[in-house]
N, C-alpha and C. Protein backbone atom coordinates (compact mmCIF):
# COMPACT_ATOMS: atom_id res chain seq x y z
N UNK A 1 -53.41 -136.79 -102.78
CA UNK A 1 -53.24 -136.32 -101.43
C UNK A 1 -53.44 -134.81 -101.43
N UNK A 2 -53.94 -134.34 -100.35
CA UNK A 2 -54.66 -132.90 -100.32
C UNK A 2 -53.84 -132.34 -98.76
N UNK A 3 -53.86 -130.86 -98.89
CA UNK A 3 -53.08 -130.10 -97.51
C UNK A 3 -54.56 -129.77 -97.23
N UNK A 4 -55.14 -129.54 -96.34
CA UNK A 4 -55.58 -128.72 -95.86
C UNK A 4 -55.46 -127.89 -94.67
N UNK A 5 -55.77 -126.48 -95.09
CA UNK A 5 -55.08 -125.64 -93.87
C UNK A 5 -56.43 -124.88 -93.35
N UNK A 6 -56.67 -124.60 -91.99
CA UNK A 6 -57.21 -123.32 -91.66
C UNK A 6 -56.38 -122.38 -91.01
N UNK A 7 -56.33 -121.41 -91.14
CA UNK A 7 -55.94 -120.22 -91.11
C UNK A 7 -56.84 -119.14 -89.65
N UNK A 8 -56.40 -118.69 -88.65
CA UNK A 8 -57.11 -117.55 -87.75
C UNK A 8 -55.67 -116.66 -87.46
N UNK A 9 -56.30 -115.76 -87.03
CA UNK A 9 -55.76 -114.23 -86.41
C UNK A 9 -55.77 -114.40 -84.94
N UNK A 10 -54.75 -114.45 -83.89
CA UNK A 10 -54.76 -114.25 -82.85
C UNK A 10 -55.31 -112.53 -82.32
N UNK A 11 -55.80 -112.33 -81.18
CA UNK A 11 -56.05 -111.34 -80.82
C UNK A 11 -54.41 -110.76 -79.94
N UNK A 12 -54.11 -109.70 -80.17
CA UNK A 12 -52.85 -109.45 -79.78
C UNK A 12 -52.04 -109.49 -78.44
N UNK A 13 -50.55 -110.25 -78.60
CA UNK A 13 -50.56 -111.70 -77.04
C UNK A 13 -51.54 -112.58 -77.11
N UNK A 14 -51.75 -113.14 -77.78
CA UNK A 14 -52.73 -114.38 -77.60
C UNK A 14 -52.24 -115.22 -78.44
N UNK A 15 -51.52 -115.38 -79.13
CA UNK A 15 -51.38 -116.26 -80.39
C UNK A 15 -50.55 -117.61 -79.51
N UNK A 16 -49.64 -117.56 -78.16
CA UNK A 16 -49.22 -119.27 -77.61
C UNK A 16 -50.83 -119.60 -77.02
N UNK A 17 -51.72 -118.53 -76.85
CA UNK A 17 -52.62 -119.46 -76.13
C UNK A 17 -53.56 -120.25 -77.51
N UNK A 18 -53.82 -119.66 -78.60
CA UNK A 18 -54.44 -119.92 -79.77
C UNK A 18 -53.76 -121.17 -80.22
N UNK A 19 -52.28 -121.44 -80.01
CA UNK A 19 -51.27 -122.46 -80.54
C UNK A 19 -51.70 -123.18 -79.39
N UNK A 20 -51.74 -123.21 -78.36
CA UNK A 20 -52.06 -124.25 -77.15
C UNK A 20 -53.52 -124.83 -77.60
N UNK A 21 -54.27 -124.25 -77.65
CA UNK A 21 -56.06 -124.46 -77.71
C UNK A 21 -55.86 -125.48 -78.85
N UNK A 22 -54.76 -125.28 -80.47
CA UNK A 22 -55.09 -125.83 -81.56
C UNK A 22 -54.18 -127.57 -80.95
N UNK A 23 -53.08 -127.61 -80.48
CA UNK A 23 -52.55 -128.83 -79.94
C UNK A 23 -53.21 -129.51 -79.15
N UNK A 24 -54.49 -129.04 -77.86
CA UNK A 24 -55.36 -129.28 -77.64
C UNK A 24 -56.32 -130.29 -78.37
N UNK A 25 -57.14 -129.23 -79.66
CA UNK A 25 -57.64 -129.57 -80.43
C UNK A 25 -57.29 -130.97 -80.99
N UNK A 26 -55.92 -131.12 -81.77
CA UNK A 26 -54.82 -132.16 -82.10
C UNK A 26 -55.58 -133.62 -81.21
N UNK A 27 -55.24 -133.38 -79.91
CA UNK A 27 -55.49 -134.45 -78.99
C UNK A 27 -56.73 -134.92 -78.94
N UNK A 28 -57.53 -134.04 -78.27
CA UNK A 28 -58.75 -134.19 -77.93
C UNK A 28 -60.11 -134.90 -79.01
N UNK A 29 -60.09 -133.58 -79.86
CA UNK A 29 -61.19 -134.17 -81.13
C UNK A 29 -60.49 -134.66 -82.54
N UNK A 30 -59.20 -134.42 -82.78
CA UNK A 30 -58.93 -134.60 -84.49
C UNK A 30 -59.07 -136.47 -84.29
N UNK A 31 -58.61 -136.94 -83.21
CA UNK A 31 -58.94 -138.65 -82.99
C UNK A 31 -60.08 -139.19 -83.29
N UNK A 32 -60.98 -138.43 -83.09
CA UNK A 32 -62.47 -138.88 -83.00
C UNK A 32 -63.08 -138.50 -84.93
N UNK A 33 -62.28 -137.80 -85.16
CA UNK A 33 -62.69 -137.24 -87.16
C UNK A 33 -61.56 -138.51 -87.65
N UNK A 34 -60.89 -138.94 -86.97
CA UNK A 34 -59.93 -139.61 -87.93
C UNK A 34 -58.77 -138.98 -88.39
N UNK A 35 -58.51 -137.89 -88.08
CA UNK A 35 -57.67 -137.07 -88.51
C UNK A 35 -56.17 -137.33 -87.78
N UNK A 36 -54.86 -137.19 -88.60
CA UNK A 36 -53.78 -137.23 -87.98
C UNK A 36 -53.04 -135.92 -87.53
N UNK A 37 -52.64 -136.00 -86.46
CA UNK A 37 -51.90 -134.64 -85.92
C UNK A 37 -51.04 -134.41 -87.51
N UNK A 38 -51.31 -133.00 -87.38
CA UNK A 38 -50.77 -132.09 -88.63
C UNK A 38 -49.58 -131.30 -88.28
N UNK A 39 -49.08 -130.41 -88.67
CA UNK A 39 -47.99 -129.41 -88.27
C UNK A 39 -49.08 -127.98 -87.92
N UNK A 40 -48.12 -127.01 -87.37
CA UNK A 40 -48.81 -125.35 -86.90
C UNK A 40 -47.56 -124.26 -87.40
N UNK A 41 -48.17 -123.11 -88.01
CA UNK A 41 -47.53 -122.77 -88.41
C UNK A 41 -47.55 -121.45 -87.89
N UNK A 42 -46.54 -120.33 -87.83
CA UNK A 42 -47.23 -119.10 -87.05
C UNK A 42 -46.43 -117.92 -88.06
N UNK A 43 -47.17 -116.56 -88.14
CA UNK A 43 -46.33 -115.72 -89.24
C UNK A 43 -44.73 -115.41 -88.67
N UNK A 44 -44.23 -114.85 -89.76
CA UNK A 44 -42.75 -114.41 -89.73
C UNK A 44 -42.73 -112.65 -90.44
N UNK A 45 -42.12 -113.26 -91.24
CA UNK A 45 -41.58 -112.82 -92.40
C UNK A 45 -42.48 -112.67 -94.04
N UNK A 46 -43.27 -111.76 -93.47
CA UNK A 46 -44.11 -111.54 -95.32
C UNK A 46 -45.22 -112.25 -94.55
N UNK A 47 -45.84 -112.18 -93.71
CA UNK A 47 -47.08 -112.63 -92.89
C UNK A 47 -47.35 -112.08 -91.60
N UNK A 48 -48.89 -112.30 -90.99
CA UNK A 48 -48.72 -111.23 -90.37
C UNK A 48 -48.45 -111.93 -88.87
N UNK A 49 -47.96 -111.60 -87.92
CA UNK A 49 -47.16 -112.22 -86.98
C UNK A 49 -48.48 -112.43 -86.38
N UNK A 50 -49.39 -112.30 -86.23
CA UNK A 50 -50.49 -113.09 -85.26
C UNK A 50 -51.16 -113.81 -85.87
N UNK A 51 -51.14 -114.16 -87.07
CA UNK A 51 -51.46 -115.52 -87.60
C UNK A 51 -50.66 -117.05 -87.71
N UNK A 52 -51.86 -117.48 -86.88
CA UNK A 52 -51.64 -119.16 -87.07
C UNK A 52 -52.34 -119.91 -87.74
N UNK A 53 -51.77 -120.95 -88.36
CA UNK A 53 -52.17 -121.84 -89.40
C UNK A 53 -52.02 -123.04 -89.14
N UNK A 54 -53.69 -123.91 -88.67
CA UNK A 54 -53.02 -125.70 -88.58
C UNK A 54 -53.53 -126.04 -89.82
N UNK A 55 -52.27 -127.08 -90.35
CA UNK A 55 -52.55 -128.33 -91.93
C UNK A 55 -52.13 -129.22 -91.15
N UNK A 56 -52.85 -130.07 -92.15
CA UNK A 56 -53.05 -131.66 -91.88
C UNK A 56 -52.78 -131.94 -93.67
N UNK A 57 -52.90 -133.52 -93.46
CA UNK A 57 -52.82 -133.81 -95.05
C UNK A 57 -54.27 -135.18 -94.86
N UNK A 58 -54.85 -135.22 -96.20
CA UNK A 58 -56.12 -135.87 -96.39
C UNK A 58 -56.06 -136.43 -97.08
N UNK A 59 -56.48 -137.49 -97.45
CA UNK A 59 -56.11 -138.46 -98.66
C UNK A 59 -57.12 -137.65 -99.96
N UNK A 60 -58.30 -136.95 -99.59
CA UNK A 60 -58.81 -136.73 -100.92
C UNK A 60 -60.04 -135.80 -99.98
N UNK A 61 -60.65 -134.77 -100.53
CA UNK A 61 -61.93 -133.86 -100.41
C UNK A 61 -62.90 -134.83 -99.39
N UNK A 62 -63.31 -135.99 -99.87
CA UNK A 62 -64.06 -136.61 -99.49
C UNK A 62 -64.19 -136.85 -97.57
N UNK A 63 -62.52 -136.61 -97.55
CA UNK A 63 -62.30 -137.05 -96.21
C UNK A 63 -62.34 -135.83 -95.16
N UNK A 64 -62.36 -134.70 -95.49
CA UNK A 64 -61.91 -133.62 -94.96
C UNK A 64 -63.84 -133.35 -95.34
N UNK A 65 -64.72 -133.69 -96.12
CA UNK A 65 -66.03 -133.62 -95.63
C UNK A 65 -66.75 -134.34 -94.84
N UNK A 66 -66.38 -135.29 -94.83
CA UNK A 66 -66.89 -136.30 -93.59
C UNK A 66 -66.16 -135.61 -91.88
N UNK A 67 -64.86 -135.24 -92.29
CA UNK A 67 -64.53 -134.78 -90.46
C UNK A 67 -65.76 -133.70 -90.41
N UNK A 68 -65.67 -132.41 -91.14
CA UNK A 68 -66.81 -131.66 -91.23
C UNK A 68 -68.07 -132.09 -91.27
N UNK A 69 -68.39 -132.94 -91.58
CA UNK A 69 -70.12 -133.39 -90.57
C UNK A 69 -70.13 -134.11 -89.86
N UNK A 70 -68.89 -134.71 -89.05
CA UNK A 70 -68.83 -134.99 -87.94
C UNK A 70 -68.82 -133.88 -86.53
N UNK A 71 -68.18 -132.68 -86.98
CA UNK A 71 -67.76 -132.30 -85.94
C UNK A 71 -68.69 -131.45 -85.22
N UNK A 72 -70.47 -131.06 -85.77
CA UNK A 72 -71.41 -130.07 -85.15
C UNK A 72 -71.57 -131.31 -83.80
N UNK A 73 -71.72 -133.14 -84.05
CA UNK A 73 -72.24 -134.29 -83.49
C UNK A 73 -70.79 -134.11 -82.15
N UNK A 74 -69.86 -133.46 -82.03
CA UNK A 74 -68.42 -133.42 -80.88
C UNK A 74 -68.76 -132.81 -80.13
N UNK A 75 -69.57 -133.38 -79.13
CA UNK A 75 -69.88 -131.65 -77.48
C UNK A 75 -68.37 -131.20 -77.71
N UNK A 76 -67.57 -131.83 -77.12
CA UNK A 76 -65.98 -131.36 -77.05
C UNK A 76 -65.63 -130.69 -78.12
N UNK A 77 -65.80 -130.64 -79.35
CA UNK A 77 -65.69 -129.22 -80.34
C UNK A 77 -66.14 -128.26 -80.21
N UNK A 78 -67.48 -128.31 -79.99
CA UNK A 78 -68.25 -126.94 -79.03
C UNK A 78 -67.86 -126.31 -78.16
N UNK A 79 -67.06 -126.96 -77.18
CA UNK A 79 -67.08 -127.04 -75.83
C UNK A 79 -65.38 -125.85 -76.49
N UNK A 80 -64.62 -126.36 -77.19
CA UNK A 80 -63.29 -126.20 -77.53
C UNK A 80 -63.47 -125.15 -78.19
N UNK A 81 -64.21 -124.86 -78.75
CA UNK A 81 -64.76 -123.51 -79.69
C UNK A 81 -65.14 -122.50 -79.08
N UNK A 82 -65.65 -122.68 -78.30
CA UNK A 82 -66.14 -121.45 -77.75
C UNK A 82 -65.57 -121.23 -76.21
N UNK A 83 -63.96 -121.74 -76.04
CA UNK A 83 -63.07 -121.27 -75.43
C UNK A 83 -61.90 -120.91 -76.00
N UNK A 84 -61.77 -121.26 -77.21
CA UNK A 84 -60.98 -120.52 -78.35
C UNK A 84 -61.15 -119.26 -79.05
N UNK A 85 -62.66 -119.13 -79.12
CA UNK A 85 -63.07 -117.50 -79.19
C UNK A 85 -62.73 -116.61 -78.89
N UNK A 86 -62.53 -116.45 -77.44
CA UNK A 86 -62.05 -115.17 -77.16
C UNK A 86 -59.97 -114.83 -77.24
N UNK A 87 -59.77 -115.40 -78.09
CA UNK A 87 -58.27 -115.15 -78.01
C UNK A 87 -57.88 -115.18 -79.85
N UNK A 88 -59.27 -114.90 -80.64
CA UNK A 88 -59.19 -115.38 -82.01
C UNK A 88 -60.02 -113.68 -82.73
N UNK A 89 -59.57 -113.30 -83.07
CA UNK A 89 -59.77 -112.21 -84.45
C UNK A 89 -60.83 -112.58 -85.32
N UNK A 90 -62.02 -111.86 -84.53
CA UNK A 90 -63.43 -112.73 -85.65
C UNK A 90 -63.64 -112.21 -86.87
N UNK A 91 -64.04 -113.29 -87.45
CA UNK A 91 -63.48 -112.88 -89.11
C UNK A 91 -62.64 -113.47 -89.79
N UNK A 92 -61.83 -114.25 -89.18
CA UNK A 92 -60.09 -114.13 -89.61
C UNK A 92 -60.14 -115.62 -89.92
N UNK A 93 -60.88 -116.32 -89.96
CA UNK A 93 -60.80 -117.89 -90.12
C UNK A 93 -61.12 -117.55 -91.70
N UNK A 94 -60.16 -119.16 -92.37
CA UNK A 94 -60.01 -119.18 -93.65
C UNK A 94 -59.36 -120.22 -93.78
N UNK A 95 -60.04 -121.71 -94.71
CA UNK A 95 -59.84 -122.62 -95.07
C UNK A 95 -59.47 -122.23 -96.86
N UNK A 96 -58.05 -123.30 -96.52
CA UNK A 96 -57.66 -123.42 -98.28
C UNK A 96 -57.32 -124.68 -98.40
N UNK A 97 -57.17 -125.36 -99.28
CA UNK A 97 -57.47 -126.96 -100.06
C UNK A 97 -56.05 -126.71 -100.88
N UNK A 98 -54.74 -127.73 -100.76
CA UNK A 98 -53.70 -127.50 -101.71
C UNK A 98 -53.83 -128.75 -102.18
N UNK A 99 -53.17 -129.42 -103.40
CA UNK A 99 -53.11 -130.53 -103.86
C UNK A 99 -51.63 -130.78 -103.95
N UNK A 100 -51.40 -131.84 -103.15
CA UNK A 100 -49.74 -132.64 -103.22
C UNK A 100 -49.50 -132.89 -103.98
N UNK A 101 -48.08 -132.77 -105.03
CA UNK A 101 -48.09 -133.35 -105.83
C UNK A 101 -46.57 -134.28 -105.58
């Protein structure tokens, strides 16, 4: 079993609308990848307070590449992307792969 997280930078005051857009996200397209609503995580303490982080958990690499070539084929990812843009720190996206043990 695998975490996977992506990682963005809210643009400053923007980070409930960035957390709204990703629960959004949750609903709308993670159904259509197969994917199960994950947890969101937002900085504190030793992070930087306008970063949010959604994980999910994957049974294995394999699965978390198949949502990824599904998702250019989602108008509604497109559509979700590029109304998430403007409230997101470009640059700031960053996928990491943990292994459950």
């Amino acid at each position: 079993m695998l975490l996977a997280r992506w990682q963005i930078d809210a643009h400053f005051g923007q980070k409930q609308k960035v957390i709204e857009k990703l629960r959004e996200w949750e609903t709308r397209i993670a159904p259509q990848l197969g994917i199960r609503p994950g947890r969101i995580l937002t900085g504190s303490i030793g992070a930087l307070e306008a970063t949010v982080v959604h994980e999910w958990e994957v049974a294995d690499l394999g699965e978390i590449e198949r949502a990824w070539a599904k998702l250019p084929n989602i108008p509604a990812h497109q559509q979700w992307s590029d109304e998430l843009e403007p409230y997101v720190v470009s640059g700031t996206s960053r996928w990491e792969i943990f292994r459950i043990l």
